[in-house]
PDB file of N, CA and C in Angstrom:
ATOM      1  N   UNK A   1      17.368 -11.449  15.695  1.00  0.00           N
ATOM      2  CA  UNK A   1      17.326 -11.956  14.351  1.00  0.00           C
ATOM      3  C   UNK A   1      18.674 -12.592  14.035  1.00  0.00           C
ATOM      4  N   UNK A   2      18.430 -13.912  13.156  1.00  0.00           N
ATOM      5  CA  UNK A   2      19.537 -14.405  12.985  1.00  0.00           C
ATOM      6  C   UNK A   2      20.161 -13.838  11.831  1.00  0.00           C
ATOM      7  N   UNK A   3      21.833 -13.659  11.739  1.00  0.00           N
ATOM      8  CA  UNK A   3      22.536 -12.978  10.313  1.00  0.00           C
ATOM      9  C   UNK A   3      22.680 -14.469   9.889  1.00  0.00           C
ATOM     10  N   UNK A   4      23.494 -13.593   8.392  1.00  0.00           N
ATOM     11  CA  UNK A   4      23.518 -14.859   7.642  1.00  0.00           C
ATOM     12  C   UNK A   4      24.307 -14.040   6.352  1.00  0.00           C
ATOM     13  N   UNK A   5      25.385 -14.890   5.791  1.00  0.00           N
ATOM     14  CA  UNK A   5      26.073 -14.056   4.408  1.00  0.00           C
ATOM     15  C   UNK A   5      25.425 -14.297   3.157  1.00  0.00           C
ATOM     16  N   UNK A   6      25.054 -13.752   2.528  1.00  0.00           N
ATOM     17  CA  UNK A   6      24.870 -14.041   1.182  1.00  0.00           C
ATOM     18  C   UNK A   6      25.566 -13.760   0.207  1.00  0.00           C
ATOM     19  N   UNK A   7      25.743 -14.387  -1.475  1.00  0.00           N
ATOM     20  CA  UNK A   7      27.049 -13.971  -1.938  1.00  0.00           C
ATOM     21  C   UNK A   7      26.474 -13.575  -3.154  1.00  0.00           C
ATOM     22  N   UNK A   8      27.121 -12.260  -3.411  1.00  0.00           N
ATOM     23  CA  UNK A   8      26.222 -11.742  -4.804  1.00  0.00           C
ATOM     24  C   UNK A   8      27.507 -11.115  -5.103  1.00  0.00           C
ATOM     25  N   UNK A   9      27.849 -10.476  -6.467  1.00  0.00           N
ATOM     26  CA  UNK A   9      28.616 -10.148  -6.945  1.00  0.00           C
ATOM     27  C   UNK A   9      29.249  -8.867  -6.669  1.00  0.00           C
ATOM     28  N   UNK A  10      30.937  -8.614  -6.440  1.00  0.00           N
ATOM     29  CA  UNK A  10      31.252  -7.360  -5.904  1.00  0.00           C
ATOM     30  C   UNK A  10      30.270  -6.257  -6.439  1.00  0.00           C
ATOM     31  N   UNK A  11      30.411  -6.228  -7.402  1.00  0.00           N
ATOM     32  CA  UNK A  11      29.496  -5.003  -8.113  1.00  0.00           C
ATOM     33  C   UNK A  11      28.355  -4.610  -7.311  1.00  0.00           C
ATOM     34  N   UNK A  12      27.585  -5.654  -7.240  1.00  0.00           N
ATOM     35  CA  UNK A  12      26.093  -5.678  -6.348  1.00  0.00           C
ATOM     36  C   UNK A  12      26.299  -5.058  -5.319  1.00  0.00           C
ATOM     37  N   UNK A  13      27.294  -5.480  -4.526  1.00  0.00           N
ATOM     38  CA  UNK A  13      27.659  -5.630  -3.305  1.00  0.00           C
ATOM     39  C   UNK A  13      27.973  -3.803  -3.503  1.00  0.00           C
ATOM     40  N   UNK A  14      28.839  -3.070  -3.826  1.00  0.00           N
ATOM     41  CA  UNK A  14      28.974  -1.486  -3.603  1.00  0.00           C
ATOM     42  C   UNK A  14      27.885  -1.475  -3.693  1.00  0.00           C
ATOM     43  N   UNK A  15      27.137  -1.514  -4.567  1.00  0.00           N
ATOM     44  CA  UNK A  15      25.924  -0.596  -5.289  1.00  0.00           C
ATOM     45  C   UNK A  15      24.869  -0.552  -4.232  1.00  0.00           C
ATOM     46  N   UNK A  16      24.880  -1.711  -3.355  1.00  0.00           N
ATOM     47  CA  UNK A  16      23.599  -1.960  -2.354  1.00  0.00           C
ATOM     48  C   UNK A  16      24.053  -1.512  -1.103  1.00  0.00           C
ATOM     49  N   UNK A  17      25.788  -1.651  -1.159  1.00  0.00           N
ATOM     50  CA  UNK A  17      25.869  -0.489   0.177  1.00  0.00           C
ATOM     51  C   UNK A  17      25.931   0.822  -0.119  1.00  0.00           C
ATOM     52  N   UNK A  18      26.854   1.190  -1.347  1.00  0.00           N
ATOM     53  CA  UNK A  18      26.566   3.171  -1.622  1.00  0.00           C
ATOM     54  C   UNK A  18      24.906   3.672  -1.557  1.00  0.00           C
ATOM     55  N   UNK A  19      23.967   2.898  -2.080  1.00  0.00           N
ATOM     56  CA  UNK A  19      22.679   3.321  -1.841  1.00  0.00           C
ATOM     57  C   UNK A  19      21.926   2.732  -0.531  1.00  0.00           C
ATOM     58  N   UNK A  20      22.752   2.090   0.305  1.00  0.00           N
ATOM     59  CA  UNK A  20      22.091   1.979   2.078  1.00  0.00           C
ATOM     60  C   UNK A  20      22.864   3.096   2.338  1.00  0.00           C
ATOM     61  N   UNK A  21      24.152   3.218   2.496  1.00  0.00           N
ATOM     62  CA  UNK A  21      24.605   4.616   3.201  1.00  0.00           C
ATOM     63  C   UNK A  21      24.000   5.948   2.454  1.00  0.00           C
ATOM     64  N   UNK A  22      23.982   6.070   1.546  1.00  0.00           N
ATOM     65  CA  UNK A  22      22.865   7.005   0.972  1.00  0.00           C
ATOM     66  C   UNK A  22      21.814   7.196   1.757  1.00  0.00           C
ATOM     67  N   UNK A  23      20.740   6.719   1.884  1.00  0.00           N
ATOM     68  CA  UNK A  23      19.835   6.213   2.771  1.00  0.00           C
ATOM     69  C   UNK A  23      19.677   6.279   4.405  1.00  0.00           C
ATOM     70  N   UNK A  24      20.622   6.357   4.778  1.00  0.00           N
ATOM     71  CA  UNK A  24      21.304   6.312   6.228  1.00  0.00           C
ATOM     72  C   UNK A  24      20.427   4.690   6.920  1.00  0.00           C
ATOM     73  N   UNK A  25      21.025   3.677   5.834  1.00  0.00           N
ATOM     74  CA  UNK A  25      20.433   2.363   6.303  1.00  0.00           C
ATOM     75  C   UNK A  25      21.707   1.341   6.712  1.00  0.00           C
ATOM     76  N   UNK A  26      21.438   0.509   7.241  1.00  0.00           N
ATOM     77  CA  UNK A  26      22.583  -0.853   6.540  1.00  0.00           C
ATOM     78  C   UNK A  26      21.993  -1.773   5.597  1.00  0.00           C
ATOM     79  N   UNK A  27      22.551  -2.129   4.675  1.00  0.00           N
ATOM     80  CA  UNK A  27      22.800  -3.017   3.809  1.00  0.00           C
ATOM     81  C   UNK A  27      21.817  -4.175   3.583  1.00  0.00           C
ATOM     82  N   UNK A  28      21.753  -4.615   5.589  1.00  0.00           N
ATOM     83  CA  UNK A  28      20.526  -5.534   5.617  1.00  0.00           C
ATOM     84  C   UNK A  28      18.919  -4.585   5.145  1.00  0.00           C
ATOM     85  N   UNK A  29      18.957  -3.463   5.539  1.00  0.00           N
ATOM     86  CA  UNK A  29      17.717  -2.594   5.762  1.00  0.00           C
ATOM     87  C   UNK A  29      17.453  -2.836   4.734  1.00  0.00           C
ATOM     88  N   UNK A  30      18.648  -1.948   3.774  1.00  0.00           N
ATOM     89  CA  UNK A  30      18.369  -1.652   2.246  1.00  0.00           C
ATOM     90  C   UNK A  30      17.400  -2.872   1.579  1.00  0.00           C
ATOM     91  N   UNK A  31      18.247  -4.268   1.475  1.00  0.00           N
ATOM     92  CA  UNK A  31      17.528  -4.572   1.020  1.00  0.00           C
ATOM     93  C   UNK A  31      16.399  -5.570   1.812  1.00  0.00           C
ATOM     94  N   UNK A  32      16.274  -5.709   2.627  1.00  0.00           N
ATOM     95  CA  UNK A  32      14.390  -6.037   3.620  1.00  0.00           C
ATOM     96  C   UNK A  32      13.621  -4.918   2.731  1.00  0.00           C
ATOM     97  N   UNK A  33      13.907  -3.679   2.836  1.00  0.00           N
ATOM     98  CA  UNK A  33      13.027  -2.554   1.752  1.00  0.00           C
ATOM     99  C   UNK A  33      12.927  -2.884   0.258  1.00  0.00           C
ATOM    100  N   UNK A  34      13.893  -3.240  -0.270  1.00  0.00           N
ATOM    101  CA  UNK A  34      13.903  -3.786  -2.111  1.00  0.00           C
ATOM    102  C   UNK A  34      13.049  -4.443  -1.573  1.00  0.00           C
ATOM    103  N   UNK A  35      12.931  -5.933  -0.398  1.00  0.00           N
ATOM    104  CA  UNK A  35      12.082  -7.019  -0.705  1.00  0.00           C
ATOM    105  C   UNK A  35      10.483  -6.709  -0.265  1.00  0.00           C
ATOM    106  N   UNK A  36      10.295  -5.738   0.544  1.00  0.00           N
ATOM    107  CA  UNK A  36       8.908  -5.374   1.104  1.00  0.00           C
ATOM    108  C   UNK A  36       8.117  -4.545  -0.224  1.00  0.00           C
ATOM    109  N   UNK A  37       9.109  -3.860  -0.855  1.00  0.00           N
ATOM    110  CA  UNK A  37       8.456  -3.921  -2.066  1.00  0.00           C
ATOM    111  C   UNK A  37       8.126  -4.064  -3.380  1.00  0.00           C
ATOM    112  N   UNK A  38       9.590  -4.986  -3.604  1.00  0.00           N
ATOM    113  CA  UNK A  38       9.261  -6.033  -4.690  1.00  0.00           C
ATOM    114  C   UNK A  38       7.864  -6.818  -4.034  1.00  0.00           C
ATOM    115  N   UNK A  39       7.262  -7.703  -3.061  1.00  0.00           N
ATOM    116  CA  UNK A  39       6.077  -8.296  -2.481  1.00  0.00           C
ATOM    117  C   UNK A  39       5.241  -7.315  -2.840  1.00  0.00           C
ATOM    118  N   UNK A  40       4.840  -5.930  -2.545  1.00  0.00           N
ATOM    119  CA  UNK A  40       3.802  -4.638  -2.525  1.00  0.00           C
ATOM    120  C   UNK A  40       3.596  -4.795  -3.834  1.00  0.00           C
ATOM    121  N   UNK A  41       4.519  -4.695  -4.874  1.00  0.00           N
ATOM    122  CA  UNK A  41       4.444  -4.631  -6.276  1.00  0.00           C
ATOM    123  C   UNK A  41       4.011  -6.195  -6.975  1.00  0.00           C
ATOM    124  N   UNK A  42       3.415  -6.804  -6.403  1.00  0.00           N
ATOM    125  CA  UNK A  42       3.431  -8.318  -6.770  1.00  0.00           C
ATOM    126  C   UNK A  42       2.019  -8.277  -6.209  1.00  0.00           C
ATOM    127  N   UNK A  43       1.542  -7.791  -5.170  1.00  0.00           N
ATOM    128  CA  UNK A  43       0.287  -7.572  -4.672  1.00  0.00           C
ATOM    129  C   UNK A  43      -0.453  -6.576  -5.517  1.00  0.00           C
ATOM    130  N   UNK A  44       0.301  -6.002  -5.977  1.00  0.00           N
ATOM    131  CA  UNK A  44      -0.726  -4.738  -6.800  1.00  0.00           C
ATOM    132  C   UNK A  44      -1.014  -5.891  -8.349  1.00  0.00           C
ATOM    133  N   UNK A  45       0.129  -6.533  -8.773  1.00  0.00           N
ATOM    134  CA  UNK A  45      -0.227  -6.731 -10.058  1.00  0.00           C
ATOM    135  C   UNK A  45      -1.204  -7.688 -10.063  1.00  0.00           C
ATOM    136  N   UNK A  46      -0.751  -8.840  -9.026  1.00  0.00           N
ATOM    137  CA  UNK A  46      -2.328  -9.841  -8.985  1.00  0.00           C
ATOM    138  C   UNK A  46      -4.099  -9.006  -8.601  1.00  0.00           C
ATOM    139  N   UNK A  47      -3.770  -7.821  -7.967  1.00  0.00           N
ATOM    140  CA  UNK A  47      -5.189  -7.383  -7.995  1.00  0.00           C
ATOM    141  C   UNK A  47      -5.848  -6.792  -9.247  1.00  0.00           C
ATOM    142  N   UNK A  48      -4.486  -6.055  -9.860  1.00  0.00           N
ATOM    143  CA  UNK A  48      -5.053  -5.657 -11.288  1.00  0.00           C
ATOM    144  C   UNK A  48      -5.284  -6.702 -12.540  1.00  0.00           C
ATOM    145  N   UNK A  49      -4.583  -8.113 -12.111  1.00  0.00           N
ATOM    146  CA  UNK A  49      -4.755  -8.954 -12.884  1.00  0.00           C
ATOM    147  C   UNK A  49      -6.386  -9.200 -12.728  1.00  0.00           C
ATOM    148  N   UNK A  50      -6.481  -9.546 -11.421  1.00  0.00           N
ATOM    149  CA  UNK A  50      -8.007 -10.310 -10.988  1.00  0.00           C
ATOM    150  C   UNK A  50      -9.209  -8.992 -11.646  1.00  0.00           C
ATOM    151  N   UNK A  51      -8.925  -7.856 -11.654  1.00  0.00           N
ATOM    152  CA  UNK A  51      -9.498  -6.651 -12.187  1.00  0.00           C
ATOM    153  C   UNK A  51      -9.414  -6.916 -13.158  1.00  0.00           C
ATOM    154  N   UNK A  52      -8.740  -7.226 -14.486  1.00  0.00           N
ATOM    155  CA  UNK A  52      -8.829  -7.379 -15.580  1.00  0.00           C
ATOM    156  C   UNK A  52      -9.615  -8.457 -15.879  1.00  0.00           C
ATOM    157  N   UNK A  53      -9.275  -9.531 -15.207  1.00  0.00           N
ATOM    158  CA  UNK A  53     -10.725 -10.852 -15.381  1.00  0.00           C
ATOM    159  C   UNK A  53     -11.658 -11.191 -14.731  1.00  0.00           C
ATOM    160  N   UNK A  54     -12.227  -9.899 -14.495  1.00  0.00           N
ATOM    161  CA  UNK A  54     -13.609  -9.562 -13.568  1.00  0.00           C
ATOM    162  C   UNK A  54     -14.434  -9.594 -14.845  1.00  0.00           C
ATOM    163  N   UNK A  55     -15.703 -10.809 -14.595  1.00  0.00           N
ATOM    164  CA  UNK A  55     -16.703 -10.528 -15.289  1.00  0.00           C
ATOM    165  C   UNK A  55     -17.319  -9.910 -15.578  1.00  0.00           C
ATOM    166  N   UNK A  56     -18.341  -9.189 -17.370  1.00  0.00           N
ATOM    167  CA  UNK A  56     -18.559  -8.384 -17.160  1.00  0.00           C
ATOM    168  C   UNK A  56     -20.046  -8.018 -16.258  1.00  0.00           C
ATOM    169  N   UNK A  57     -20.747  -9.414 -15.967  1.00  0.00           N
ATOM    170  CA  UNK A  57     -21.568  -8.943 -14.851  1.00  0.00           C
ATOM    171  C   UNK A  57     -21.604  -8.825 -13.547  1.00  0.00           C
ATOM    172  N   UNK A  58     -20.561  -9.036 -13.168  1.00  0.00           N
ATOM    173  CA  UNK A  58     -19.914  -8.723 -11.895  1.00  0.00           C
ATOM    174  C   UNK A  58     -19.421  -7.537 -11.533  1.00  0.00           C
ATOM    175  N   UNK A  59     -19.186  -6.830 -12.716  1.00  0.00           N
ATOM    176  CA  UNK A  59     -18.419  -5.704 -12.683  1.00  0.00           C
ATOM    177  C   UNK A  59     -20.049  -4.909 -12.874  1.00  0.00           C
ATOM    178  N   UNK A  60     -21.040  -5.039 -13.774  1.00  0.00           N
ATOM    179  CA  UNK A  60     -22.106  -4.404 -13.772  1.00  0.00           C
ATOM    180  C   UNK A  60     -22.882  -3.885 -12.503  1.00  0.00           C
ATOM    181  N   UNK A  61     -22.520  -5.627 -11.341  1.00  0.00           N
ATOM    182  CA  UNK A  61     -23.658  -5.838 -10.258  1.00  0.00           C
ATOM    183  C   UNK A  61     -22.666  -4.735  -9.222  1.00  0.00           C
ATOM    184  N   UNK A  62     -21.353  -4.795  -9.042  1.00  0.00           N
ATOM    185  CA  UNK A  62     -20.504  -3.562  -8.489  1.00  0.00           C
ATOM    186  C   UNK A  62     -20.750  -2.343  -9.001  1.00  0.00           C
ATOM    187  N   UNK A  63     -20.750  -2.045 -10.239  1.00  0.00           N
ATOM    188  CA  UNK A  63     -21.200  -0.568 -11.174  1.00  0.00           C
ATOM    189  C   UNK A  63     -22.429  -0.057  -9.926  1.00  0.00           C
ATOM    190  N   UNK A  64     -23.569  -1.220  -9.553  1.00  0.00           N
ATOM    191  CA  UNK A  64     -24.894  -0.729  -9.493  1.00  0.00           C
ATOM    192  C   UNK A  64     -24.826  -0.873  -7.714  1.00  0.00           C
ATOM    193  N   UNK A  65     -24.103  -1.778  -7.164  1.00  0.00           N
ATOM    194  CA  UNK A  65     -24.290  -1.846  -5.645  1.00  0.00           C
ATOM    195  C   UNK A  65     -23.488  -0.257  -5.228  1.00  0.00           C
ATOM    196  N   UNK A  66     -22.020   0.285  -5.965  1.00  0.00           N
ATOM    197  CA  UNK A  66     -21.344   1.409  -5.212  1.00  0.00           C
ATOM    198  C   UNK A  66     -22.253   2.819  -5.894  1.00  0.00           C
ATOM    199  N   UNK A  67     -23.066   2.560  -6.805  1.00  0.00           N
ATOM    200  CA  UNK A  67     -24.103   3.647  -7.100  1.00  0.00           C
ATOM    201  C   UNK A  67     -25.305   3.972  -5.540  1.00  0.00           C
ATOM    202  N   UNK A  68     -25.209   2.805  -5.722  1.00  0.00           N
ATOM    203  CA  UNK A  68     -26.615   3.113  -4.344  1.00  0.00           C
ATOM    204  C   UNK A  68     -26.025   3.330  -3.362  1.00  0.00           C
ATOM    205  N   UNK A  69     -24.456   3.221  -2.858  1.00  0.00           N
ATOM    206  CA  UNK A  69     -23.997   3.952  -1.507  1.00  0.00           C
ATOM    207  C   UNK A  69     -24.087   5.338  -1.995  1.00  0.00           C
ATOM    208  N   UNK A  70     -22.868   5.663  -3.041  1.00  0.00           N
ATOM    209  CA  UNK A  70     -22.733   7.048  -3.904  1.00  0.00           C
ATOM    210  C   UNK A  70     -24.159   7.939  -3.448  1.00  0.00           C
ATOM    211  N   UNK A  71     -25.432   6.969  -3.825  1.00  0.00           N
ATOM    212  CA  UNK A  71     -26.570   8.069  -3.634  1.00  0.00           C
ATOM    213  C   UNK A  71     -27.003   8.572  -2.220  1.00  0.00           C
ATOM    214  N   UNK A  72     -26.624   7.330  -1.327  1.00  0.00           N
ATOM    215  CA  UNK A  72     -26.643   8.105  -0.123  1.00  0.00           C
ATOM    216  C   UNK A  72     -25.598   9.338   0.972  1.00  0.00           C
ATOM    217  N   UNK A  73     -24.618   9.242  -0.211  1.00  0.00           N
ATOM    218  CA  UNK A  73     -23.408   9.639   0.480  1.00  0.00           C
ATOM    219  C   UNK A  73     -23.874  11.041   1.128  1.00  0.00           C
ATOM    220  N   UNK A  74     -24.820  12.057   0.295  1.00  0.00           N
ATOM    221  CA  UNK A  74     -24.940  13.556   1.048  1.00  0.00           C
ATOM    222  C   UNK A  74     -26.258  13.144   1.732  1.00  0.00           C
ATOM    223  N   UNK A  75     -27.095  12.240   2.357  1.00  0.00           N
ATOM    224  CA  UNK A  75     -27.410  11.654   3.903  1.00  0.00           C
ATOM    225  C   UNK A  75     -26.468  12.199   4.693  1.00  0.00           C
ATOM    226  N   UNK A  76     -26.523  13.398   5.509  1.00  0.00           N
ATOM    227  CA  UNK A  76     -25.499  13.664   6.651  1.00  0.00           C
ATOM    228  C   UNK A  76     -26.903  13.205   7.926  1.00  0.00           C
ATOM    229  N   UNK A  77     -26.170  12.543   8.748  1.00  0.00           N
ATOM    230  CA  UNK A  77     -26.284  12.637   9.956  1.00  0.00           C
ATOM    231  C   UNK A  77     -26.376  13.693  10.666  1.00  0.00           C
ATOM    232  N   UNK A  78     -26.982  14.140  11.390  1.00  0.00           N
ATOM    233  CA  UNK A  78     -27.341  15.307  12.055  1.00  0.00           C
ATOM    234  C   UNK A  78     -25.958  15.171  13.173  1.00  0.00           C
ATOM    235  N   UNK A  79     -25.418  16.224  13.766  1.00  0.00           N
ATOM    236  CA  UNK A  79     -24.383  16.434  14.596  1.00  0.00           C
ATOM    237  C   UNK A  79     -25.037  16.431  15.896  1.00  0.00           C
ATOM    238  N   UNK A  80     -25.393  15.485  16.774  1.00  0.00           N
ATOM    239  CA  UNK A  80     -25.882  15.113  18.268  1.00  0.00           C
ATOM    240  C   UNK A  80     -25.394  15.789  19.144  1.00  0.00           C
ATOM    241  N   UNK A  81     -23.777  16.214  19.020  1.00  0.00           N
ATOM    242  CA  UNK A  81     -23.101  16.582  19.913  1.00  0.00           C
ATOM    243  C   UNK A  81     -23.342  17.501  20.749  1.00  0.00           C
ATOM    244  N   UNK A  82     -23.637  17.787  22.230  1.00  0.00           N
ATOM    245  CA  UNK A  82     -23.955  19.530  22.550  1.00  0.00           C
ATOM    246  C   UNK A  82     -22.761  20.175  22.344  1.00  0.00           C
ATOM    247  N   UNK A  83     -23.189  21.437  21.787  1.00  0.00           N
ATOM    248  CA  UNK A  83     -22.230  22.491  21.887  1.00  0.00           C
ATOM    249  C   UNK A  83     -21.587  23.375  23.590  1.00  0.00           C
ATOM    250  N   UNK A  84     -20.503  23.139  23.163  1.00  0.00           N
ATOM    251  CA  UNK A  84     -19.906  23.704  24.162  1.00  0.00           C
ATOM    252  C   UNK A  84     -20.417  25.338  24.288  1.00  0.00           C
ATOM    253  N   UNK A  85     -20.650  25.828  25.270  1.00  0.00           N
ATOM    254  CA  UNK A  85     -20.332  27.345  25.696  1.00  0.00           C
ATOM    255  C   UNK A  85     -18.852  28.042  25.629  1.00  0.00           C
ATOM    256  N   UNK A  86     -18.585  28.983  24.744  1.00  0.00           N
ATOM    257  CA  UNK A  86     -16.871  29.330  24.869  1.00  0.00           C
ATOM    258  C   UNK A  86     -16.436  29.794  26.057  1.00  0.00           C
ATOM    259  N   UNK A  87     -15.663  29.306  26.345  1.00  0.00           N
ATOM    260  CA  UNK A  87     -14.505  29.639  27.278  1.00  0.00           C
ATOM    261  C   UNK A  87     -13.872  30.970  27.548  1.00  0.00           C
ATOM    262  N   UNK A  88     -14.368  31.281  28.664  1.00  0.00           N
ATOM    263  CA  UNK A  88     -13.773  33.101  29.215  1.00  0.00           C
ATOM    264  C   UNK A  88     -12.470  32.817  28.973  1.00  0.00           C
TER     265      UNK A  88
END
C-alpha cells in the first residue's frame, strides 16, 4: 500500500494518535476504522431512509409474503440422519 501525508490540525493529530495507541493501532488503522464506519453508518441510514419511503402497499404485500413463511416456520423436517450406536 502506498503512504501518503495528510495535514490536519496538531490537535487532531494527538487525539487520533492517543486513541490509536489506546487501541494498540497505528494512526493509519485508527482511522481506515473511523472510515469503514463512518461508510457502515451511511449504509444503515440510506436503508432506513428507503424504509421510511416504502409504500404503503408494498409494505402490506411484505406484511403478507413474511406471514406465509412465519406459518411454515414449525414445518420441521424430519432428521434423515442414522443414528450413531455409542461408542464403548
Amino acid at each position: 500500500m502506498t503512504m501518503t501525508t495528510i495535514k490536519v490540525d496538531a490537535v487532531v493529530r494527538d487525539r487520533l494518535n492517543a486513541e490509536a495507541r489506546r487501541r494498540g493501532l497505528t494512526a493509519g488503522s485508527f482511522v481506515e476504522e473511523l472510515l469503514e464506519s463512518w461508510a457502515r453508518d451511511q449504509r444503515f441510514a440510506a436503508m432506513r431512509e428507503a424504509m421510511a419511503s416504502t409504500a404503503p402497499a408494498d409494505e402490506a404485500s411484505y406484511a403478507e409474503e413474511t406471514a406465509s413463511f412465519d406459518a411454515l416456520a414449525d414445518d420441521a423436517v424430519p432428521d434423515e440422519r442414522p443414528s450413531r450406536p455409542p461408542t464403548p
